[in-house]
Structure formats: structure tokens, C-alpha cells
N, C-alpha and C. Protein backbone atom coordinates (compact mmCIF):
# COMPACT_ATOMS: atom_id res chain seq x y z
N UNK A 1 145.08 92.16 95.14
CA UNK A 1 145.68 92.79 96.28
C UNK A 1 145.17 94.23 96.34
N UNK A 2 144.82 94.65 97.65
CA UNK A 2 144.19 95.70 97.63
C UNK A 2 145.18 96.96 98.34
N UNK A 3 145.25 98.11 98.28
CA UNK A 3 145.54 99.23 98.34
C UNK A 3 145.56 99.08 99.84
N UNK A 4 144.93 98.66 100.52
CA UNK A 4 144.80 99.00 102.28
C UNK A 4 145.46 97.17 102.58
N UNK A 5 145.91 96.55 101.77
CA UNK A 5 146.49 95.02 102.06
C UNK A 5 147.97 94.90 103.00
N UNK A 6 148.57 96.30 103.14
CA UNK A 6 149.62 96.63 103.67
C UNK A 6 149.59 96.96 105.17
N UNK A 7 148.14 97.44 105.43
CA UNK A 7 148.01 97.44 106.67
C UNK A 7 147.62 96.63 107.43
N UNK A 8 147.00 95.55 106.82
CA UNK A 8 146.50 93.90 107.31
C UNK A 8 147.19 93.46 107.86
N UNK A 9 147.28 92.39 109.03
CA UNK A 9 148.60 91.87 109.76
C UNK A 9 148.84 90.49 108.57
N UNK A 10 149.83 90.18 108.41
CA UNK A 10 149.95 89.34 108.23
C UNK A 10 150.23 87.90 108.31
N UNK A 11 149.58 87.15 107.86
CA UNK A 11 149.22 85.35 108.15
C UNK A 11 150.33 84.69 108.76
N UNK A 12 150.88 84.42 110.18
CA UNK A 12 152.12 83.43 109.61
C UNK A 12 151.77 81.92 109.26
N UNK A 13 152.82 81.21 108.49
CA UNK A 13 152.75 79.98 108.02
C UNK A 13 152.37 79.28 109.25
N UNK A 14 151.38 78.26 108.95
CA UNK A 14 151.28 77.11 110.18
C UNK A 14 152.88 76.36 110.67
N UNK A 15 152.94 76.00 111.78
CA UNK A 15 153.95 75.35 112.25
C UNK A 15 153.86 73.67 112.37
N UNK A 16 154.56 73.13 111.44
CA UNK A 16 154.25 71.82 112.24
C UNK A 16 155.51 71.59 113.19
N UNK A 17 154.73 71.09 114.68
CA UNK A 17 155.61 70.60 114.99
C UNK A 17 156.06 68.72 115.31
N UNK A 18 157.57 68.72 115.80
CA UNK A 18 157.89 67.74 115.26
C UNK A 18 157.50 66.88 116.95
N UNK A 19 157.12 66.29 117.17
CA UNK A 19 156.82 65.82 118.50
C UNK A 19 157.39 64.38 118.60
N UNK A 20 157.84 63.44 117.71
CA UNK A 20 158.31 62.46 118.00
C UNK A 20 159.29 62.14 118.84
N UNK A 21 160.02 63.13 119.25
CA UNK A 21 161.14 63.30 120.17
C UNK A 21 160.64 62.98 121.50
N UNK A 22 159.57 63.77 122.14
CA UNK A 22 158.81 63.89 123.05
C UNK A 22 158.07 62.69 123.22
N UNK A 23 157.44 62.14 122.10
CA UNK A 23 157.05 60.57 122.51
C UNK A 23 157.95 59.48 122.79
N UNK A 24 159.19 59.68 122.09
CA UNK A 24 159.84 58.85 122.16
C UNK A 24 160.41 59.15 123.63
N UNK A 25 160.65 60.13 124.39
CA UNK A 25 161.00 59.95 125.63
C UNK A 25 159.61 59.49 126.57
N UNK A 26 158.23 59.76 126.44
CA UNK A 26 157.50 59.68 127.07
C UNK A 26 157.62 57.82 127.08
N UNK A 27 157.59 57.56 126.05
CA UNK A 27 157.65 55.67 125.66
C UNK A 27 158.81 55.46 126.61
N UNK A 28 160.03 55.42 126.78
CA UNK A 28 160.98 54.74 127.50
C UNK A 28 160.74 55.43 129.11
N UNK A 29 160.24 56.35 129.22
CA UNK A 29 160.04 56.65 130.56
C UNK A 29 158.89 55.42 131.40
N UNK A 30 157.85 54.94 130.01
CA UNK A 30 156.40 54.57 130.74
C UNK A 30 156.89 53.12 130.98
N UNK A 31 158.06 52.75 130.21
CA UNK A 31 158.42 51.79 129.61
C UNK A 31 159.51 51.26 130.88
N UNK A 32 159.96 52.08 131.75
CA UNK A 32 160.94 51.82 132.97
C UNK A 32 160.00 51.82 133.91
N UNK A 33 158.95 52.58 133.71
CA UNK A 33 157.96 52.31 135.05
C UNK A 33 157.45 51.08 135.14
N UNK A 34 157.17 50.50 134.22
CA UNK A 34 156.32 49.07 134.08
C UNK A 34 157.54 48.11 134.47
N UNK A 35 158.36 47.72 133.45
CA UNK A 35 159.28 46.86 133.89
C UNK A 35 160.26 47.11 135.31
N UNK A 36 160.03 48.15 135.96
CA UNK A 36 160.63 48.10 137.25
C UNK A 36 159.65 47.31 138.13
N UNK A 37 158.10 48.11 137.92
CA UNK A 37 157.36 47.26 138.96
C UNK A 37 156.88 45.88 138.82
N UNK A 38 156.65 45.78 137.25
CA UNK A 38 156.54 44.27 136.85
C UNK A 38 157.69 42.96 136.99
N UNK A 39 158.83 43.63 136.41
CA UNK A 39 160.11 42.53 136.43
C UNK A 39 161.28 42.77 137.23
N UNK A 40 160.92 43.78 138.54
CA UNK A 40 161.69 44.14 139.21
C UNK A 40 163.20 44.38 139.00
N UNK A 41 163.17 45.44 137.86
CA UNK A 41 164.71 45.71 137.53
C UNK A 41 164.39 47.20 138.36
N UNK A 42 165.99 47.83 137.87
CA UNK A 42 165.92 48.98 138.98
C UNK A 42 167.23 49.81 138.23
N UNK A 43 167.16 51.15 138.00
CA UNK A 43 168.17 52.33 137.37
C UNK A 43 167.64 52.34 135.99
N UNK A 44 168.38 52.37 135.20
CA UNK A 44 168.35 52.57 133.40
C UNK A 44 167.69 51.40 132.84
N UNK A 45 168.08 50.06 133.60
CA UNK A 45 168.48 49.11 132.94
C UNK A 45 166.65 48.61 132.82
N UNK A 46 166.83 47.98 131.79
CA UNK A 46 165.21 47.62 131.37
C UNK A 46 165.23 45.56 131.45
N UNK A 47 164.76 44.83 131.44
CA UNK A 47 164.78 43.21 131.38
C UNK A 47 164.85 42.99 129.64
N UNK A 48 165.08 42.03 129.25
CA UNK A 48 165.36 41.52 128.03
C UNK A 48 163.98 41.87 126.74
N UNK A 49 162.76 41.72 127.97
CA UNK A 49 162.03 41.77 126.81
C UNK A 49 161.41 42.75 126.56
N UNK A 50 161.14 44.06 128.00
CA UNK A 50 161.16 45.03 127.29
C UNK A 50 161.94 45.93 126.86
N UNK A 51 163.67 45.28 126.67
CA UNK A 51 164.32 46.10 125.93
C UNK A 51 163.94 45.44 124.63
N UNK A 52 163.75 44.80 124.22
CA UNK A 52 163.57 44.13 122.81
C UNK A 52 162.09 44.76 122.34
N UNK A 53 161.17 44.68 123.04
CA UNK A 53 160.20 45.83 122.50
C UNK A 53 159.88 46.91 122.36
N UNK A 54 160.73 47.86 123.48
CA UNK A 54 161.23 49.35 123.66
C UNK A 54 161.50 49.20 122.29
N UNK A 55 162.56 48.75 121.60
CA UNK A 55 163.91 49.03 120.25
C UNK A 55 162.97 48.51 118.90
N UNK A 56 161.91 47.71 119.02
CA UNK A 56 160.77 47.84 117.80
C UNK A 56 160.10 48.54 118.00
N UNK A 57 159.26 49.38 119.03
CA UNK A 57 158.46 50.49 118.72
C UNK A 57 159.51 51.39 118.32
N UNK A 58 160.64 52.04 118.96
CA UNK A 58 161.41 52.95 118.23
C UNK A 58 161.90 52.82 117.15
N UNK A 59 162.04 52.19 116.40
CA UNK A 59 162.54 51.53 115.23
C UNK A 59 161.16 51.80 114.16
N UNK A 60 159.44 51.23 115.13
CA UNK A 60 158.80 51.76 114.10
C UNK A 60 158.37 53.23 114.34
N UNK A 61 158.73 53.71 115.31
CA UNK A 61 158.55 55.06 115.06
C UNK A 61 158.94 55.92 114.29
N UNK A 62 160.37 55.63 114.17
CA UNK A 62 161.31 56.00 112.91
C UNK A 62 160.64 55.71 111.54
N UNK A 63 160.29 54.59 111.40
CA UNK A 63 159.52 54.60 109.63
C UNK A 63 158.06 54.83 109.89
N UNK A 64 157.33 55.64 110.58
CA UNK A 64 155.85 55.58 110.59
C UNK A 64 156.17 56.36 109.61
N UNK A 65 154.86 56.11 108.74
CA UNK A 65 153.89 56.64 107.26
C UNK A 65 153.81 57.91 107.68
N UNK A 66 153.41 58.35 108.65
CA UNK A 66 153.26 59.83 109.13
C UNK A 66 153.80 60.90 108.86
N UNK A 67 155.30 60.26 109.40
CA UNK A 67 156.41 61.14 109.83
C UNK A 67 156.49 61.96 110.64
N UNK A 68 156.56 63.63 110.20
CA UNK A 68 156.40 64.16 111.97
C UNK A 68 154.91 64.50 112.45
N UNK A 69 154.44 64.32 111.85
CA UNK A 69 152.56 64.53 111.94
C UNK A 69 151.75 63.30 112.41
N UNK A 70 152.93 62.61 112.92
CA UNK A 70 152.06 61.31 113.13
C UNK A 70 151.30 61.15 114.71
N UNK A 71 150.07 60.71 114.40
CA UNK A 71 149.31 61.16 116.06
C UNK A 71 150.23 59.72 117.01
N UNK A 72 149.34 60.22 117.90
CA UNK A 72 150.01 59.14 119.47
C UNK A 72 149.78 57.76 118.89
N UNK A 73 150.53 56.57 118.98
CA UNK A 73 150.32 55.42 119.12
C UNK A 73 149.14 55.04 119.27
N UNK A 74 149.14 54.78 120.62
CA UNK A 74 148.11 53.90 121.12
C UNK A 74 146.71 55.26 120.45
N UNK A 75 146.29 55.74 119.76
CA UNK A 75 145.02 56.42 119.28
C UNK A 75 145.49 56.45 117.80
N UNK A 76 146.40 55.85 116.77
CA UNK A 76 146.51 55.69 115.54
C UNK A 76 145.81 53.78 115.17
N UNK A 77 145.02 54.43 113.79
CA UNK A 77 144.81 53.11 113.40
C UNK A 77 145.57 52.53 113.10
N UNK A 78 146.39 52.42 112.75
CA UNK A 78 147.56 52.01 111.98
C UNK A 78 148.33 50.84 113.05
N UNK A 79 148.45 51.25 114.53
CA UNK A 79 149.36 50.58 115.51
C UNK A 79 149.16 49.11 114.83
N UNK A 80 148.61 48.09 114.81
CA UNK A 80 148.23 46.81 114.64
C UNK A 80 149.45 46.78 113.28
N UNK A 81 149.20 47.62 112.03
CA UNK A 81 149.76 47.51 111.21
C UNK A 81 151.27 48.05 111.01
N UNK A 82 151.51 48.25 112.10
CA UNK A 82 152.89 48.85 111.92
C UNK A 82 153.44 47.72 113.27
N UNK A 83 153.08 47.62 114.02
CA UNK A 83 153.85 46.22 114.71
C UNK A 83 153.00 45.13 114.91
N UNK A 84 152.11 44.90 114.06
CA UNK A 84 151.71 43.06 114.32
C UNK A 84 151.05 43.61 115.70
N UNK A 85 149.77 42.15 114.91
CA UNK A 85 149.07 42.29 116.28
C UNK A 85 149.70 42.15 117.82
N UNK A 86 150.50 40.95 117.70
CA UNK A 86 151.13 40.38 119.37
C UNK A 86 151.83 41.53 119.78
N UNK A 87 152.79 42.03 119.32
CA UNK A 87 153.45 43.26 119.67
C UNK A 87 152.90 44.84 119.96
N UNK A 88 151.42 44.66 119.48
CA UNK A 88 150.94 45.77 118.99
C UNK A 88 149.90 45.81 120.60
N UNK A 89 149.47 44.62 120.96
CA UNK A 89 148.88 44.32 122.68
C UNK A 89 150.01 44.21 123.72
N UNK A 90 151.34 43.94 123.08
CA UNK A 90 152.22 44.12 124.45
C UNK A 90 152.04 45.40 124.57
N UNK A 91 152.56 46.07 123.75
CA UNK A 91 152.85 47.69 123.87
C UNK A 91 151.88 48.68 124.62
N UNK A 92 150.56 47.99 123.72
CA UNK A 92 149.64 48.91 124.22
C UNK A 92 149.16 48.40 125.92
N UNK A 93 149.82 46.69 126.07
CA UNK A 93 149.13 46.62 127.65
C UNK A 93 150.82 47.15 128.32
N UNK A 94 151.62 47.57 127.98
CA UNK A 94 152.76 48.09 129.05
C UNK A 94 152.24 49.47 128.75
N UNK A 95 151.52 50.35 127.98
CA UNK A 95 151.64 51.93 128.30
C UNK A 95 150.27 51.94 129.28
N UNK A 96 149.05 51.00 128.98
CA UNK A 96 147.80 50.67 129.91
C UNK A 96 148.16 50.45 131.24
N UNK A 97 149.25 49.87 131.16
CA UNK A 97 149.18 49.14 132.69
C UNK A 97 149.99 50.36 133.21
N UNK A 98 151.04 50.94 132.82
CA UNK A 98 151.69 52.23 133.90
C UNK A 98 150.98 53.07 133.64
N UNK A 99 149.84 53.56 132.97
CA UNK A 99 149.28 54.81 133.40
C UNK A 99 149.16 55.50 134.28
N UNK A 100 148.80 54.50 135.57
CA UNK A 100 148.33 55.25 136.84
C UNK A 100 149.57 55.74 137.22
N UNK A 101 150.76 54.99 137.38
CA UNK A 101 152.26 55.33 137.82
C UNK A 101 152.90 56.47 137.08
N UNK A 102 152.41 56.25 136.07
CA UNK A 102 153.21 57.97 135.06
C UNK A 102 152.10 59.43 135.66
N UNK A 103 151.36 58.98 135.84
CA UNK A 103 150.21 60.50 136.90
C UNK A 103 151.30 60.58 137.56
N UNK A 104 151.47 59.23 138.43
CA UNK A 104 152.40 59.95 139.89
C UNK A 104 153.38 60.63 139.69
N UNK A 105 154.52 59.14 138.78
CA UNK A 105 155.69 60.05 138.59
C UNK A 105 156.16 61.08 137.84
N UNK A 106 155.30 60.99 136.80
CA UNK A 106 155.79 62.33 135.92
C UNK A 106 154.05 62.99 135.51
N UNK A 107 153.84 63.74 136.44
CA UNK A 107 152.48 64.09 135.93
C UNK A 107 152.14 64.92 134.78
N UNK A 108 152.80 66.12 134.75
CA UNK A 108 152.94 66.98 133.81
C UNK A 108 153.03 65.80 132.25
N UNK A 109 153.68 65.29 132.81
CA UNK A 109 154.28 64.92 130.84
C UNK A 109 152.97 64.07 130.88
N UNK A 110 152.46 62.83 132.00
CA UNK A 110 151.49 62.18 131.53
C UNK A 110 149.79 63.32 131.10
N UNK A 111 149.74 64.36 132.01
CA UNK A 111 148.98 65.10 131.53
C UNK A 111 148.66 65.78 130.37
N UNK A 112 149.87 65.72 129.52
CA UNK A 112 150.31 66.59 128.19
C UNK A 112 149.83 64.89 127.44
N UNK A 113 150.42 64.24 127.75
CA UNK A 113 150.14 62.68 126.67
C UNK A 113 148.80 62.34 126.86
N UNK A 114 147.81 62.93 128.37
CA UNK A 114 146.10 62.85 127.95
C UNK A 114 145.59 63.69 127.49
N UNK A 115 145.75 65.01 127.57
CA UNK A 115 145.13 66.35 126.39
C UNK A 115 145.46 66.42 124.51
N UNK A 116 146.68 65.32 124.32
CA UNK A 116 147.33 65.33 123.01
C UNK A 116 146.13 63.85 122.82
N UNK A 117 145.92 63.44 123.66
CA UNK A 117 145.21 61.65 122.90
C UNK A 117 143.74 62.58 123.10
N UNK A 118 143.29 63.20 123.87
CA UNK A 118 141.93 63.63 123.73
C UNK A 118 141.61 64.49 123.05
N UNK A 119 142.89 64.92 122.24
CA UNK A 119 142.91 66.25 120.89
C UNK A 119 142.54 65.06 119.26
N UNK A 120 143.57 64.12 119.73
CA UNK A 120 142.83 63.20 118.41
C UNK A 120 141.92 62.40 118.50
N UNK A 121 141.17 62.76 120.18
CA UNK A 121 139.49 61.14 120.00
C UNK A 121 139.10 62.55 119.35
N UNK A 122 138.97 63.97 119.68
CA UNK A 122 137.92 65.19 118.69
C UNK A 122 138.36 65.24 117.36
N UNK A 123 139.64 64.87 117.32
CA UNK A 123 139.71 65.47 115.20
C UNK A 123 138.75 64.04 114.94
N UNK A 124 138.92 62.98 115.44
CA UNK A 124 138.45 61.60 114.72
C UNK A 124 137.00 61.30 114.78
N UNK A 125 136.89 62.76 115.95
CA UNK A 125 135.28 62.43 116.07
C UNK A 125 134.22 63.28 115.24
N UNK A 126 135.44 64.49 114.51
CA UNK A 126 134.82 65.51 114.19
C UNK A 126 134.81 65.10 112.49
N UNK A 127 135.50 64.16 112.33
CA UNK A 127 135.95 63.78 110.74
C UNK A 127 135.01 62.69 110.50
N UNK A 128 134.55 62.04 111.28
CA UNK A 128 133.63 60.93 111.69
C UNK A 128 131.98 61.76 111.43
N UNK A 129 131.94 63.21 112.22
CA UNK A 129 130.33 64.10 111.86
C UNK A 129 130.69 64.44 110.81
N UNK A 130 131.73 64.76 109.98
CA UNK A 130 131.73 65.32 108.24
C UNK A 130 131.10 64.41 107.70
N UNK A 131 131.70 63.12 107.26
CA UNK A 131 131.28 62.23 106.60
C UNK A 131 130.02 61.90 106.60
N UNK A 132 129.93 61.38 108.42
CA UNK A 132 127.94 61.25 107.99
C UNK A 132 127.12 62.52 107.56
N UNK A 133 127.91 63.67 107.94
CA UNK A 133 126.59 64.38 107.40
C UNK A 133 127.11 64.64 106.09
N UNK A 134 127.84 64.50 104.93
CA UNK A 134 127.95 64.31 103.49
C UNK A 134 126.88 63.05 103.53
N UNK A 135 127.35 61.93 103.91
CA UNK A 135 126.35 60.82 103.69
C UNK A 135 124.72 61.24 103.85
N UNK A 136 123.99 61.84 104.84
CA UNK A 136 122.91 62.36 105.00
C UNK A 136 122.28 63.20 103.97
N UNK A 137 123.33 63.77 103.48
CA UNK A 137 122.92 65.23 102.96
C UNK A 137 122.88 64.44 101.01
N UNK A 138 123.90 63.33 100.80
CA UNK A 138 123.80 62.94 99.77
C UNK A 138 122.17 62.01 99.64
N UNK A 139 122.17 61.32 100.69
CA UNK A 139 120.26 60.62 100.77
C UNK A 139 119.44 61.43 100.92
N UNK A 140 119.65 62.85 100.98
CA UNK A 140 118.28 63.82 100.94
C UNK A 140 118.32 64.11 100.03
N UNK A 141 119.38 64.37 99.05
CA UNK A 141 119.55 65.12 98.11
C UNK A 141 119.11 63.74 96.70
N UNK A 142 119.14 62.71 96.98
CA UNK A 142 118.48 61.46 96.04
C UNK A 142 117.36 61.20 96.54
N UNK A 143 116.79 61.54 97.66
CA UNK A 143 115.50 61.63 97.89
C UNK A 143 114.19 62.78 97.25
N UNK A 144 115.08 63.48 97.41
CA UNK A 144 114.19 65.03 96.94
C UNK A 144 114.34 64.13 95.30
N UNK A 145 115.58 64.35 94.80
CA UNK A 145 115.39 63.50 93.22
C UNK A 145 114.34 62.84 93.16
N UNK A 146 114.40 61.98 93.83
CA UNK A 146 113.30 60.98 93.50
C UNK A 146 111.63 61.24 93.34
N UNK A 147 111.72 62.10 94.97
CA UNK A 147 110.16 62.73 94.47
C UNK A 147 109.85 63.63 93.23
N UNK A 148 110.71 64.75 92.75
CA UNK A 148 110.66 65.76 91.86
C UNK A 148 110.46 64.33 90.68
N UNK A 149 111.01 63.54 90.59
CA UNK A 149 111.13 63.04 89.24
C UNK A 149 109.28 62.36 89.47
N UNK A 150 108.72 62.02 90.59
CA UNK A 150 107.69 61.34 90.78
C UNK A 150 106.90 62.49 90.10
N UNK A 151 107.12 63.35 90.52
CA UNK A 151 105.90 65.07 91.16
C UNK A 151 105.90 65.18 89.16
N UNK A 152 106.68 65.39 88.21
CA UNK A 152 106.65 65.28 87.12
C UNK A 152 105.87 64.27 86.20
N UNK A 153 105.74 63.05 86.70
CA UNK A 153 105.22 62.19 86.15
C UNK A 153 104.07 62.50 86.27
């Protein structure tokens, strides 16, 4: 620690925040849009089956591995493994199929749920250029070996 360390601003702690709250309303919102226009219900009330699949994604939202750090659904590998495949294509074809309807009706929030899914295609894409270039950099680096050990002989 240095003598002038007092005048430095200091770091604050990262924040995580807890966003599951926010998905979980974004899910039952996308989740009334579909089954209104699909199974023609109408107010709160949802049809049998997507209240029965509404109450397993929330249910696995509650035990995701994550916890509060856990990215969006439909852009986690994991979806398949946390509700089975069959459940894991309903879900993802009821948030597919109201997309266009959540622009209309709630744009803001659907706009915030496409800048948050296009924040994790870049971490996944950027964790995706680490690796290959470790991988690259490890075959140059057994390549050069190889010649030096030749260049010796």
C-alpha cells in the first residue's frame, strides 16, 4: 500500500444482480400471450396445459444450478437438462411463437429480454475465441517443439 493509495478512488465490489424475478414475470407474461391467442382463454386465467407448464419452468427456475447468475433460458445449455427434452420444446416453442406479440405488447421488457440474450450469444462467443486460441497457441507451441528438437538433431 502506497503513501498516495488514499487518494485513489476506490473499487466498489461488483454487484450481482438477482434477475430471476424479472424473468419470472417476463415468462408468465409471454406465457398469457400465447395461450390467449392459441387456446383462446382471456384475463389471468391460463388453459390447463399451460398452467401445468408455466408451474414446471417456475419450479425449475427455483432449483437452477445457477442460482441468481443464471443466464436466460432459452440461451442456457442446460434447458434440455433441467426440463426434459418434450418440455424443454414446449417452452421454448411458446416463448418462439409470442415473440412477435411481446414487441407489441410489452416492448420495453421484450427489448430488455433481446439485449440480455444478445449479451450471452457475446460472453459464449467470446469464451468460445479463448479456447480456440489456447488450442492454437498450444499446436504452435508443439510445433515449434518439434522443429527445435528436429533443428538439434
Amino acid at each position: 500500500m502506497s503513501i498516495f493509495s488514499r487518494f485513489l478512488p476506490t473499487r466498489k465490489p461488483v454487484e450481482i444482480k438477482n434477475n430471476i424475478p424479472k424473468e419470472k414475470a417476463n415468462i408468465r407474461k409471454t406465457f398469457g400471450i400465447y395461450c390467449h391467442s392459441h387456446h383462446k382463454t382471456s384475463g389471468d386465467t391460463l388453459c390447463p396445459k399451460c398452467t401445468a407448464l408455466l408451474a414446471t419452468v417456475m419450479t425449475k427456475m427455483n432449483r437452477c444450478p445457477y442460482g441468481i447468475t443464471k443466464p436466460i433460458c432459452d440461451r442456457c445449455d442446460r434447458t434440455v437438462n433441467c426440463f426434459g427434452s418434450k418440455q424443454a420444446q414446449e417452452f421454448l416453442h411458446v416463448m418462439g411463437s409470442s415473440q412477435k406479440r411481446m414487441f407489441l405488447r410489452h416492448p420495453i421488457m421484450a427489448f430488455k429480454h433481446k439485449l440480455a440474450s444478445m449479451g450471452v450469444d457475446y460472453a459464449k462467443y467470446q469464451q468460445a475465441k479463448k479456447i480456440d486460441d489456447k488450442v492454437k497457441a498450444k499446436e504452435e507451441a508443439s510445433k515449434k517443439r518439434a522443429k527445435d528438437r528436429k533443428a538439434k538433431k
